[in-house]
Protein backbone atom coordinates (compact mmCIF):
# COMPACT_ATOMS: atom_id res chain seq x y z
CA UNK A 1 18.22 7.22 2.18
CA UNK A 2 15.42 9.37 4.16
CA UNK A 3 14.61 7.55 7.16
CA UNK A 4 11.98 10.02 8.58
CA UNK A 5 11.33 9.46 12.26
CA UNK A 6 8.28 11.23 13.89
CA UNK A 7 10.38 11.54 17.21
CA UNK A 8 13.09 14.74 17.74
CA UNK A 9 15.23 15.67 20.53
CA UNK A 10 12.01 17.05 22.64
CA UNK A 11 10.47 13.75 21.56
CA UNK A 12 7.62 12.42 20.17
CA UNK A 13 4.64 14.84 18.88
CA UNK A 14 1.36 14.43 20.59
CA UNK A 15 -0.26 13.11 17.80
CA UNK A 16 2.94 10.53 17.24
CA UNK A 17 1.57 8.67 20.73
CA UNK A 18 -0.92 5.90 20.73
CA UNK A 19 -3.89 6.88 21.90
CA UNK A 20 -4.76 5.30 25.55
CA UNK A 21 -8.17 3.59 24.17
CA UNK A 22 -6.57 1.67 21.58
CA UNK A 23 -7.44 -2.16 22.53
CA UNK A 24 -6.22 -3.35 18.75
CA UNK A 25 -3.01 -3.17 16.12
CA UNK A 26 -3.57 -4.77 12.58
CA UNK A 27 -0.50 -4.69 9.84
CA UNK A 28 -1.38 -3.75 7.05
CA UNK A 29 0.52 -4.08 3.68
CA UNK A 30 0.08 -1.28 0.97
CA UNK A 31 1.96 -3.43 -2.45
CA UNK A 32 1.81 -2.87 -6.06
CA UNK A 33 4.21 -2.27 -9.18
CA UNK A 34 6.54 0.13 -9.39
CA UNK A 35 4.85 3.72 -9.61
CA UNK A 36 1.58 2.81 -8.52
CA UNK A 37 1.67 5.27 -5.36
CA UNK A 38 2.10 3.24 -2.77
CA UNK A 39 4.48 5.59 -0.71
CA UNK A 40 1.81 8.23 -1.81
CA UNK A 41 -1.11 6.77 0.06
CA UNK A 42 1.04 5.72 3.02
CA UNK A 43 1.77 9.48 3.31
CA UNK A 44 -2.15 10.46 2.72
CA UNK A 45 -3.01 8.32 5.10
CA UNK A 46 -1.08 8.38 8.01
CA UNK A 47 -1.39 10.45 11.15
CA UNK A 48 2.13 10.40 12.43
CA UNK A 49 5.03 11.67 9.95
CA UNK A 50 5.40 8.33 7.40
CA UNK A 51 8.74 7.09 7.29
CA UNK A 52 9.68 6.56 3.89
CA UNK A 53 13.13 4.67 2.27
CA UNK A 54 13.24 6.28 -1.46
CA UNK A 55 16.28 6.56 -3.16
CA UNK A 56 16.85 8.60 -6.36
CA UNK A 57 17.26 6.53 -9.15
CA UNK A 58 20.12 6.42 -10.89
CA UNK A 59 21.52 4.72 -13.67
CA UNK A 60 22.08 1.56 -11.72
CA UNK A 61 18.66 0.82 -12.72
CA UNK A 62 18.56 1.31 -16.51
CA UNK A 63 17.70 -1.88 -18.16
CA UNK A 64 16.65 -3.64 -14.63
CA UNK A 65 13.76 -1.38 -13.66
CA UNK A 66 10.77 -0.91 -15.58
CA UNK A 67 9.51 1.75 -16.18
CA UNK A 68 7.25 2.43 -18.66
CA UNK A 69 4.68 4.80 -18.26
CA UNK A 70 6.21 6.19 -15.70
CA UNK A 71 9.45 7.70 -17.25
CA UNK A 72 8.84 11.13 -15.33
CA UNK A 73 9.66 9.15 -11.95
CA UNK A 74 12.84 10.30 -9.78
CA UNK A 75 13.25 8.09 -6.69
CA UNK A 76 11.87 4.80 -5.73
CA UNK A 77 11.34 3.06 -2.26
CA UNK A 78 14.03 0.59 -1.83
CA UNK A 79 12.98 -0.96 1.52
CA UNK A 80 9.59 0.23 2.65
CA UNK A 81 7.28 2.97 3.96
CA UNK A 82 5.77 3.21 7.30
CA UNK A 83 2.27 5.09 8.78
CA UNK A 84 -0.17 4.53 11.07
CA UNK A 85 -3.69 5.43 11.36
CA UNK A 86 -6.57 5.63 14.01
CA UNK A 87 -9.61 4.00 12.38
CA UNK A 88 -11.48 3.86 15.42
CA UNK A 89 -10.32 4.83 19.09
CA UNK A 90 -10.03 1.23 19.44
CA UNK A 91 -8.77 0.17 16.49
CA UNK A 92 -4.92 0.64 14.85
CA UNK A 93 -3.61 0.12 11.53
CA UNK A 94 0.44 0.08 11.31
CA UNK A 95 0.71 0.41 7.25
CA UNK A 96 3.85 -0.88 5.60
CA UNK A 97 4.38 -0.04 1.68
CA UNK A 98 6.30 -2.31 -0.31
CA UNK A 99 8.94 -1.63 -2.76
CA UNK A 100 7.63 -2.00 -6.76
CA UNK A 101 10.62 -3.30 -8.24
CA UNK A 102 11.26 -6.91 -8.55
CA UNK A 103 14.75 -6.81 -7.73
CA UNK A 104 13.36 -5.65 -4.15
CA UNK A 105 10.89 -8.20 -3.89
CA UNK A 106 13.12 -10.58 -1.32
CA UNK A 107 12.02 -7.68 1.40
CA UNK A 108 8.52 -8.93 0.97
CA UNK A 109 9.09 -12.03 3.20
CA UNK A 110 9.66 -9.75 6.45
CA UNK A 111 7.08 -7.27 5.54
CA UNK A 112 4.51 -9.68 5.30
CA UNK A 113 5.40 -11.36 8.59
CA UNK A 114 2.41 -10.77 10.70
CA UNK A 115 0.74 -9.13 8.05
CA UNK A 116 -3.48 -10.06 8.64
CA UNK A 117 -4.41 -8.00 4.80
CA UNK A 118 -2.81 -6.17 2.21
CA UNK A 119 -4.22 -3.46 -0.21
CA UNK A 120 -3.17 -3.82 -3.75
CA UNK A 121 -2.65 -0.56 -5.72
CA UNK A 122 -3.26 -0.83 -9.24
CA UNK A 123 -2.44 2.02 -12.33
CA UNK A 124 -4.98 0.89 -15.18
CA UNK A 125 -1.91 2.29 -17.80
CA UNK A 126 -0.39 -0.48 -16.51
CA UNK A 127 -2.14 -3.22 -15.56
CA UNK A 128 1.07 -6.11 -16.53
CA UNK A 129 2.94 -4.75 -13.48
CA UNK A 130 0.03 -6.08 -11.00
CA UNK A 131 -0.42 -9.79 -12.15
CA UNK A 132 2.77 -11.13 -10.13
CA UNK A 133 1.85 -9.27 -7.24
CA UNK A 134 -1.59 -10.59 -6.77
CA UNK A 135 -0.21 -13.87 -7.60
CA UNK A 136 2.03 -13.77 -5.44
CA UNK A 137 -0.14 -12.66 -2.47
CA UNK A 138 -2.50 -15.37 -3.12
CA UNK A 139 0.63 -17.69 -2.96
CA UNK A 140 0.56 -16.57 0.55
CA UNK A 141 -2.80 -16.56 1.34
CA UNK A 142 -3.17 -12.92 2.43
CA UNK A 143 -6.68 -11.42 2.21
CA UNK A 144 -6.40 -8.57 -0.29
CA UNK A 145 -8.37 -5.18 -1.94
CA UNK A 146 -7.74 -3.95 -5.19
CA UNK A 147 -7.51 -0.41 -5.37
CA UNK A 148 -7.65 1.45 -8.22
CA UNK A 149 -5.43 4.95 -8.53
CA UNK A 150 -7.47 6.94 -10.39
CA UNK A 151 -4.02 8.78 -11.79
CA UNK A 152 -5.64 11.81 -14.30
CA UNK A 153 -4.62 10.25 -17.68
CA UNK A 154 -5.56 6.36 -17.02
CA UNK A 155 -8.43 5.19 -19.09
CA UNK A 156 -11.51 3.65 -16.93
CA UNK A 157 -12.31 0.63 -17.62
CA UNK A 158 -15.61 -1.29 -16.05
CA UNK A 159 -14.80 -3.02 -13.33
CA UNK A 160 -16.24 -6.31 -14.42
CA UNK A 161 -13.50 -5.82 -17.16
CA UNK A 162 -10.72 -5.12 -14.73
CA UNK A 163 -11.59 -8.20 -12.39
CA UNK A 164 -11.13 -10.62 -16.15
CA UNK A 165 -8.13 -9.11 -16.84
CA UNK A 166 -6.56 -9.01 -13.28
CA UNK A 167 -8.64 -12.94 -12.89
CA UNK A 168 -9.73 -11.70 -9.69
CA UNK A 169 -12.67 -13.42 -7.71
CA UNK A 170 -15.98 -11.97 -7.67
CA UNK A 171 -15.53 -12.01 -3.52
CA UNK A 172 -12.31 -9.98 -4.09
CA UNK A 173 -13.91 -5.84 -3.31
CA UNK A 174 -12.09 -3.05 -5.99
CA UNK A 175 -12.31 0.54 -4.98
CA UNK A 176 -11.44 3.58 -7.03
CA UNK A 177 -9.02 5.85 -5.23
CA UNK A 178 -7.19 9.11 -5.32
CA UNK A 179 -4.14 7.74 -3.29
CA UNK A 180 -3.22 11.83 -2.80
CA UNK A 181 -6.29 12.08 -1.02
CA UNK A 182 -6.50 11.09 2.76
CA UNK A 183 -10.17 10.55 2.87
CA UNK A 184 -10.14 8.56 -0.20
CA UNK A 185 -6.88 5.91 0.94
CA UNK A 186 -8.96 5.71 4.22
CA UNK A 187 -11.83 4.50 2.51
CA UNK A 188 -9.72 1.78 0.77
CA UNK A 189 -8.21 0.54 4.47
CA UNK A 190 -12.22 1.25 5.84
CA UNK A 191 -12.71 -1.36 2.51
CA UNK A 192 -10.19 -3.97 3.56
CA UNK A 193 -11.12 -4.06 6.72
CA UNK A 194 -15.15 -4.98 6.13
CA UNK A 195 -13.50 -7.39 3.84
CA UNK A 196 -11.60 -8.97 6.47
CA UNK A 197 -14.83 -9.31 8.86
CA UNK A 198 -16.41 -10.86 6.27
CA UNK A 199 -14.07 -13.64 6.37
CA UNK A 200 -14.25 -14.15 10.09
CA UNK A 201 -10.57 -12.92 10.45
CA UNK A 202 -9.54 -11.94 14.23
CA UNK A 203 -7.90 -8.55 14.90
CA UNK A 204 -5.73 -9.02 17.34
């Protein structure tokens, strides 16, 4: 398991400490099927080294994983990934990825703890693998973002035809994304975050 800590012997990097003017930290969870990219944009994204938990897969998880459309895949997260990024010199987002598969999904309960928004990552090849997480998030009653990976071989669809198949709410904001791209996954946070405003929630 690579647990990837930004510290070393010398300790931390300079651009590992918080910055002095920070006055606010928001959680923020990055979910989604398996194979979305989720550890991807956590690794865009982030301005300290990400500290990631993927495994390679193994047989284990033949006939328990799915993964269609994403055969080509060689390791999965198995407990989370972990970034942080400056959106402001005030402002702090501490990003936590969520693992795809189902049979991870008990690790939700902690990662959510705390949790004031999540960004849901979605592949349009396969758009089944998104409907219990988005159900499940507004079992919670977490303020969410869709974000769409624009991966090179998905088909576009129009978003009004996205939101019926995914039943979102017209209030709900969907961004397309390159999740490789850091610019891009920090206009997706940048997204959630307006969206969050919007519904009068305090950072704290």
């Amino acid at each position: 398991m690579d647990f990837r800590s930004s510290d070393t012997i010398t300790g931390p990097r300079s651009e590992d400490v918080l910055p002095t003017t920070a006055t606010a930290a928001v959680k923020v969870v990055i979910v989604g099927g398996f194979g979305v990219g989720k550890t991807t944009m956590v690794g865009s994204v982030s301005e300290i080294r990400p500290l990631t938990t993927e495994e390679t897969m193994t047989q284990a998880g033949v006939g328990v994983d799915d993964n269609a459309g994403v055969e080509t895949k060689t390791a999965t997260t198995v407990a989370m990934d972990f970034g942080r990024i400056s959106l402001s010199e005030e402002l702090i987002l501490y990003l936590f990825g969520t693992p795809g598969q189902e049979r991870f999904w008990f690790l939700w309960n902690g990662l959510f703890e705390g949790a004031l928004g999540a960004v849901v990552l979605i592949d349009t090849r396969r758009l089944e693998v998104s409907f219990d997480v988005i159900g499940r998030l507004e079992e919670r009653g977490v303020p969410f973002v869709v974000a769409v990976n624009t991966f090179p071989d998905a088909p576009h669809h129009p978003v009004e035809a996205l939101r019926r198949a995914l039943d979102l709410p017209d209030e709900v904001p969907m961004i397309d994304c390159d999740a490789r791209l850091r610019a891009s996954s920090r206009d997706v946070l940048m997204t959630l975050m307006r969206y969050l405003h919007s519904l009068a929630v305090p950072l704290a």
